[in-house]
Protein backbone atom coordinates (compact mmCIF):
# COMPACT_ATOMS: atom_id res chain seq x y z
CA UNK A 1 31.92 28.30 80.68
CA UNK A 2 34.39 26.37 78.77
CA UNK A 3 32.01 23.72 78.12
CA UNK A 4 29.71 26.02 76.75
CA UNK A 5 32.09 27.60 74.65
CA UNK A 6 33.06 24.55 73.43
CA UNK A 7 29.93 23.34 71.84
CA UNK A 8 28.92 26.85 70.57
CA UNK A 9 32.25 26.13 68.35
CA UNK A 10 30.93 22.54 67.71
CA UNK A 11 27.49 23.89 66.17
CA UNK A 12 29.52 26.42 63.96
CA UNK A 13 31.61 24.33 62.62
CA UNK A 14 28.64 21.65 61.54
CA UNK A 15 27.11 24.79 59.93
CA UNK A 16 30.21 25.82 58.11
CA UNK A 17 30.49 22.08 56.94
CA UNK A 18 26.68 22.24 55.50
CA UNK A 19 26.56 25.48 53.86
CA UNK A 20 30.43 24.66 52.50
CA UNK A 21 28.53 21.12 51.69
CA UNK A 22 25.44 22.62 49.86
CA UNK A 23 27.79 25.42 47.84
CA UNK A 24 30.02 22.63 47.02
CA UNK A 25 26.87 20.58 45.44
CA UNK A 26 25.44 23.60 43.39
CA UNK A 27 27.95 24.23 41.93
CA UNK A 28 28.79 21.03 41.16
CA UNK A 29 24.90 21.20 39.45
CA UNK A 30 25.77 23.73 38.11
CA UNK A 31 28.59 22.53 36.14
CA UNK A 32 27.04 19.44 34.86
CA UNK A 33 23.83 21.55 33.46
CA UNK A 34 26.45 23.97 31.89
CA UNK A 35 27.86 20.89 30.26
CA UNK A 36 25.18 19.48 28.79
CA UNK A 37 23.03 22.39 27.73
CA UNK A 38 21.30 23.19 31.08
CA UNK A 39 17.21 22.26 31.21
CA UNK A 40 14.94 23.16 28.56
CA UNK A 41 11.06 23.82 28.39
CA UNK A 42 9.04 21.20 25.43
CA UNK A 43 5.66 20.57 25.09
CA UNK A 44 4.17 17.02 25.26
CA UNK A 45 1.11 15.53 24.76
CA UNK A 46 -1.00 14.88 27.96
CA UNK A 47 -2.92 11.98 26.20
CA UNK A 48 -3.64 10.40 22.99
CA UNK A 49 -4.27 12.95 20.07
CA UNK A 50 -5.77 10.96 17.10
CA UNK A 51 -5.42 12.33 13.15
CA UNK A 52 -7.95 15.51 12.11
CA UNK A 53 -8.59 16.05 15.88
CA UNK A 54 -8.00 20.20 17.07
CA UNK A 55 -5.10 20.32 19.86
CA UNK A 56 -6.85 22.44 22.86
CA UNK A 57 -5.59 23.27 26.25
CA UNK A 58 -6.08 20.19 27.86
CA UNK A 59 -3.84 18.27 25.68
CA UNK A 60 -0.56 19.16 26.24
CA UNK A 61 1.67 20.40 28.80
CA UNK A 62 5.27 21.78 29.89
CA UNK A 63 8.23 19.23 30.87
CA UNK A 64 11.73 20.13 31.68
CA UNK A 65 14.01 17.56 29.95
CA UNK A 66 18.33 18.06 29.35
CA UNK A 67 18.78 19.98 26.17
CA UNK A 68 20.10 17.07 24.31
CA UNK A 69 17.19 15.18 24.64
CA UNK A 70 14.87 17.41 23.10
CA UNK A 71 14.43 17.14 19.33
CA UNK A 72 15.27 20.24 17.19
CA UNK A 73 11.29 20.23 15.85
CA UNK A 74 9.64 20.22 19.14
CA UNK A 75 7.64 22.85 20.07
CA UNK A 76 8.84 24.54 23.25
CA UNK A 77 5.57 27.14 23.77
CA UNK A 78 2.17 25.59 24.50
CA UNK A 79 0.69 28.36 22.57
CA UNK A 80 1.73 27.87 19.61
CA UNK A 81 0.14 24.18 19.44
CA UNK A 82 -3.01 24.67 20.48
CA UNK A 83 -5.53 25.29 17.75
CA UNK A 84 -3.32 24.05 15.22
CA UNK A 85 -4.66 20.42 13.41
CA UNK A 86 -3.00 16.95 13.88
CA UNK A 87 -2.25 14.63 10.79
CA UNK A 88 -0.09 12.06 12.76
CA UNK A 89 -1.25 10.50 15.78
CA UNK A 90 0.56 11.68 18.94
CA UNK A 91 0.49 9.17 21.76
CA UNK A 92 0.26 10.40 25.74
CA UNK A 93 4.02 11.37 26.43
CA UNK A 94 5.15 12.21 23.22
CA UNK A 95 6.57 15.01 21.71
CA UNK A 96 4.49 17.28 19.72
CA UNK A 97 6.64 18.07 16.86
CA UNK A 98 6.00 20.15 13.74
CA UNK A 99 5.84 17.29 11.48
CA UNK A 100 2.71 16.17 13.24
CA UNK A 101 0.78 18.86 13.33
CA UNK A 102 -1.08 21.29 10.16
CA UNK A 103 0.55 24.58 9.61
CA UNK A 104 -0.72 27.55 11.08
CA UNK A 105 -4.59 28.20 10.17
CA UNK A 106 -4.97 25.20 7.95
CA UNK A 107 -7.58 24.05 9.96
CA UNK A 108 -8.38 20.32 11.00
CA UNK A 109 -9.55 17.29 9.63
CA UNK A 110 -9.16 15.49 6.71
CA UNK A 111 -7.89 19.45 4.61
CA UNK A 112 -4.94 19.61 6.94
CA UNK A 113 -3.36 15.97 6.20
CA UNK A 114 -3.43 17.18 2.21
CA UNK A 115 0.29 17.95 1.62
CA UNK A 116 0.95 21.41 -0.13
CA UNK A 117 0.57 20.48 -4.06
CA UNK A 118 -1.38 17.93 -3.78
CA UNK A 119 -5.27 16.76 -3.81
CA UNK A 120 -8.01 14.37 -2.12
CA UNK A 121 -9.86 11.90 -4.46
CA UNK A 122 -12.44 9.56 -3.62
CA UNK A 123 -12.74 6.29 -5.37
CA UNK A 124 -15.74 4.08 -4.85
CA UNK A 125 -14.27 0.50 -3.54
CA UNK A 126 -15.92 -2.78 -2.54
CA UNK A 127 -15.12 -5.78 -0.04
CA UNK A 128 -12.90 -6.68 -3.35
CA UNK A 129 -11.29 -3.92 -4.81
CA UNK A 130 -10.21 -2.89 -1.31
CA UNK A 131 -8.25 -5.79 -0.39
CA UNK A 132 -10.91 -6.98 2.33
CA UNK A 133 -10.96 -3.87 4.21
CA UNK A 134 -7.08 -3.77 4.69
CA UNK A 135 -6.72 -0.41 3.24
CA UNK A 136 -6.08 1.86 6.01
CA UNK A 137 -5.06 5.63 6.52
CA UNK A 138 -1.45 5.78 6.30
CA UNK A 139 -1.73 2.80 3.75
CA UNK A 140 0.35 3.05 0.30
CA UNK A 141 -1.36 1.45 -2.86
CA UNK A 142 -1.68 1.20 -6.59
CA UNK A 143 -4.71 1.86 -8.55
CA UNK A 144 -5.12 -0.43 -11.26
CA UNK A 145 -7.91 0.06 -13.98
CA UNK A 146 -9.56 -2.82 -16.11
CA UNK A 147 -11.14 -1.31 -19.54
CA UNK A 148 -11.46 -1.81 -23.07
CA UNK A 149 -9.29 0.86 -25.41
CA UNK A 150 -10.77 2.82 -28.29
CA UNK A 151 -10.26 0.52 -31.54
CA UNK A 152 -9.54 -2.56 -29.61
CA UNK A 153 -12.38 -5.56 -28.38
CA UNK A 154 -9.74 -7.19 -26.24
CA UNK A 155 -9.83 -5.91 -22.77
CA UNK A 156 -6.87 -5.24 -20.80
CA UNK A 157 -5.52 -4.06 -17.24
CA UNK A 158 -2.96 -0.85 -16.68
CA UNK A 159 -1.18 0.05 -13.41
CA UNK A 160 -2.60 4.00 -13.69
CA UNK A 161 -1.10 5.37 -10.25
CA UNK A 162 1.64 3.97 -8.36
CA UNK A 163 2.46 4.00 -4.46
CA UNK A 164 0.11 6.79 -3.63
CA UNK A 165 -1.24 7.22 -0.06
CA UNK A 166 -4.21 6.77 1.73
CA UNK A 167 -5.75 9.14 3.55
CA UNK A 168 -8.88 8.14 4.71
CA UNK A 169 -11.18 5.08 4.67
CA UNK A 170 -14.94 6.08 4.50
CA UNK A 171 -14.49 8.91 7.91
CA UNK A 172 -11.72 7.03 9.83
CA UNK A 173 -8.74 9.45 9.03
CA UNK A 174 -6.44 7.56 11.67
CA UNK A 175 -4.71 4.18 11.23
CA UNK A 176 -6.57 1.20 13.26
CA UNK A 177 -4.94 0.75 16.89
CA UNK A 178 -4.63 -2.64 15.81
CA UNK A 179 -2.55 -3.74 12.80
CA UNK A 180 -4.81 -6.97 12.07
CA UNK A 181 -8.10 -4.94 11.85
CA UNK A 182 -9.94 -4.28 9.24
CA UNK A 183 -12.50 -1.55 8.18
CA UNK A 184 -14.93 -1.93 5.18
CA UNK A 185 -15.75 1.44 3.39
CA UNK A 186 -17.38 2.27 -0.02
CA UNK A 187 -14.67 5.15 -0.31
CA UNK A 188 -11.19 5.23 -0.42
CA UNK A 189 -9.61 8.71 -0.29
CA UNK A 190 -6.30 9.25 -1.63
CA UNK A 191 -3.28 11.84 -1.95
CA UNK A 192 -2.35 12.53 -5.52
CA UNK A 193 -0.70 15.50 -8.03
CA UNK A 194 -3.59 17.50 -9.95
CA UNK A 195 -2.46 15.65 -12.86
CA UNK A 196 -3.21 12.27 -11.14
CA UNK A 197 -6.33 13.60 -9.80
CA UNK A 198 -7.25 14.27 -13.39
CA UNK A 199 -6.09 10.56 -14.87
CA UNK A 200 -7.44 9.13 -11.68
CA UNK A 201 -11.24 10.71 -12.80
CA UNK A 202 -11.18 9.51 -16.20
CA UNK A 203 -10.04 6.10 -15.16
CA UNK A 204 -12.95 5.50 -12.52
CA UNK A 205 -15.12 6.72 -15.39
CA UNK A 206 -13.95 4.74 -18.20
CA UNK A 207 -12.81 1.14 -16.64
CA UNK A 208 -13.41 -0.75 -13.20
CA UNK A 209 -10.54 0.21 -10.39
CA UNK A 210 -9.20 -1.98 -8.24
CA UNK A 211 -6.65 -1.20 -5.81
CA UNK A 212 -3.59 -3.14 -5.19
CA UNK A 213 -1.85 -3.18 -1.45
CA UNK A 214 1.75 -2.12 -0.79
CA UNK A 215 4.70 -2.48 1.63
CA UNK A 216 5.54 0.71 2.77
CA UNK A 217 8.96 0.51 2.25
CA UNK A 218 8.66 -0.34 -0.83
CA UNK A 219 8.79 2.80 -3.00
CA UNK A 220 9.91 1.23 -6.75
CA UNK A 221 8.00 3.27 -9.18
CA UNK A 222 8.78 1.32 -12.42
CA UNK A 223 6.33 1.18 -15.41
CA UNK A 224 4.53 -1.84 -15.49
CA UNK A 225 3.32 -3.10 -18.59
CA UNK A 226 -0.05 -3.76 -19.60
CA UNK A 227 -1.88 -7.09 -19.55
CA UNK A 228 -4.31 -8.41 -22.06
CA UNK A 229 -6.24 -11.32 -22.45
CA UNK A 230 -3.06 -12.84 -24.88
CA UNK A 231 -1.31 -12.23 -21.59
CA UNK A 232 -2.35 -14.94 -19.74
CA UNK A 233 -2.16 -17.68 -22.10
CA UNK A 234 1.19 -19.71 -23.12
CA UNK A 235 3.55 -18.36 -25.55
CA UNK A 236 0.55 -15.19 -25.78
CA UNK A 237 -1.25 -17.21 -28.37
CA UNK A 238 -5.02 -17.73 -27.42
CA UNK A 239 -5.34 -21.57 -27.13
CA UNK A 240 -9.16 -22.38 -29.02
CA UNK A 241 -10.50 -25.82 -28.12
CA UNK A 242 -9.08 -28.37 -29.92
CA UNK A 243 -11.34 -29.39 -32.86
CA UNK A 244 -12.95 -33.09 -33.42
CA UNK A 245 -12.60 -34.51 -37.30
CA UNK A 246 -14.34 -37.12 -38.17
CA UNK A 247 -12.13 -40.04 -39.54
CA UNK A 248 -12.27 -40.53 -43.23
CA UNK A 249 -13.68 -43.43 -43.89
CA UNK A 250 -11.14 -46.15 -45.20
CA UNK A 251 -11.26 -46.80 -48.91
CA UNK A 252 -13.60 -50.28 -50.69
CA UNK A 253 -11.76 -51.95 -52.48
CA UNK A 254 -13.30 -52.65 -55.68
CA UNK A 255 -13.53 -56.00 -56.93
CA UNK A 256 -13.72 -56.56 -61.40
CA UNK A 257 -15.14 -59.43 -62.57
CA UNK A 258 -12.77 -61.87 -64.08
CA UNK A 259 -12.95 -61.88 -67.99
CA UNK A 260 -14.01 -65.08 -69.37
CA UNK A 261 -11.32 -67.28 -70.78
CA UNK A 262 -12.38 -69.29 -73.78
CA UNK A 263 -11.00 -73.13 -74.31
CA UNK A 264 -9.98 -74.85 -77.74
CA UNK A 265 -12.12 -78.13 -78.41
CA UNK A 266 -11.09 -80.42 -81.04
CA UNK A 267 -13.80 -83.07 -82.55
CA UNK A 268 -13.27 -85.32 -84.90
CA UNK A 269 -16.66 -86.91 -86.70
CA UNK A 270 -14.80 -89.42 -89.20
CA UNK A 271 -12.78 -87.86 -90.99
CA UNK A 272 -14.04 -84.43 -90.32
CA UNK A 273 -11.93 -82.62 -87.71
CA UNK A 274 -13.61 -79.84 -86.03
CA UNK A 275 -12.20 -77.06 -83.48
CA UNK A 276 -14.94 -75.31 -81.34
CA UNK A 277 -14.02 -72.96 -78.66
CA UNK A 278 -15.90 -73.03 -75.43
CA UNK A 279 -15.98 -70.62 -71.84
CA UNK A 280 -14.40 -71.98 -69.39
């Protein structure tokens, strides 16, 4: 009977011990969640969203990540993502954040990646004017224009647009997976201001455009000057071909015939003395 008694005590004292253990543990959990924010619903992609593409259902999904982990513009309800365009790409695991997506009923492809304010242009481009294909989505560039001005026969080159973006080459709205590839188009699309839009027209129609690559952290917007033929010759003086005279030809002397010198001649015939003067 004692021994029985004894281990009955045994087993309720182990028990005591593990649910003192487990309380002990919670609230431990507790405390720590309470000190960093506790756990937080935010949506992340499921797999790789390109640019233009429509998020749907399968796309994303739920996590539970610590508060402080959880950037302020991430979207914490799956509902209000779907539907809604993409004009960044989002890779598998990422956040989906407001910054990459269109607002609310803007639609997808290439009218949600316009920016409020501003508008897409097309310019026609070649293998040349597009910096061999190089020109990607995401891609910041100058448009330069090549034309002869009203009044003048001398043609020259102006910077019209500087360090506008790219939004699309030919279809591709998304930036190659690989930053050494290249992709030739006929069309560059680009974001500018309605007043570029309008300059940008009337320089496509009055001059050849070429476009002129950019580092993307490189946002100077001075005026650059522009060049003219002058421009590219020393001093901005035209240099003509240098022009062959024929050597005069030296001068003849001329050469006078001496005058004639005449000699006195004395002869005497007796006693006549007579003086005759002869050339020498």
């Amino acid at each position: 009977m004692n021994r029985t008694r004894l281990v009955f005590i045994g087993i309720l004292a182990l028990a005591l011990g593990a649910f003192a253990s487990a309380l002990a543990y919670r609230m431990l959990q507790a405390h720590n969640g309470s000190a960093q924010g506790g756990v937080q619903d935010v949506v992340v992609a499921t797999n790789n969203i390109p640019v233009g593409a429509r998020i749907q259902d399968k796309d994303v999904r739920i996590v539970h990540l610590p508060a402080e982990a959880i950037p302020p513009s991430a979207f914490r309800h799956i509902e209000r993502t779907v539907g809604r365009g993409v004009i960044q790409p989002i890779a598998a695991g990422d956040f989906v954040l407001t910054t990459k997506l269109a607002s609310e009923n803007a639609g997808s492809g290439l009218p949600s990646m316009i920016p409020p304010g501003m508008r897409a242009v097309s310019v026609r481009v070649n293998d040349f004017s597009s910096v061999s294909g190089f020109v990607q989505p995401g891609s910041r560039v100058d448009v330069l224009m090549t034309g002869t001005a009203t009044g003048s026969s001398e043609p020259q080159t102006i910077t019209v647009l500087r360090n506008v973006a790219v939004l699309a080459n030919g279809q591709k709205l998304d930036r190659s997976l690989l930053g050494n590839e290249s992709q030739n188009s006929p069309v560059i699309t680009l974001a500018v201001s309605p007043d570029d839009a309008a300059k940008l027209a009337l320089a496509v129609n009055q001059g050849h455009i070429q476009l002129a690559l950019r580092n993307p952290l490189d946002t100077n917007q001075a005026e650059v000057a522009s060049i003219g033929m002058h421009s590219l010759y020393q001093n901005g003086a035209v240099v003509s071909a240098p022009v062959h005279k024929k050597p005069k030809p030296a001068p003849v002397a001329v050469v006078q015939a001496p005058v004639p010198t005449a000699y006195p001649v004395e002869v005497i015939k007796g006693d006549k003395r007579d003086v005759t003067k002869l050339p020498d």
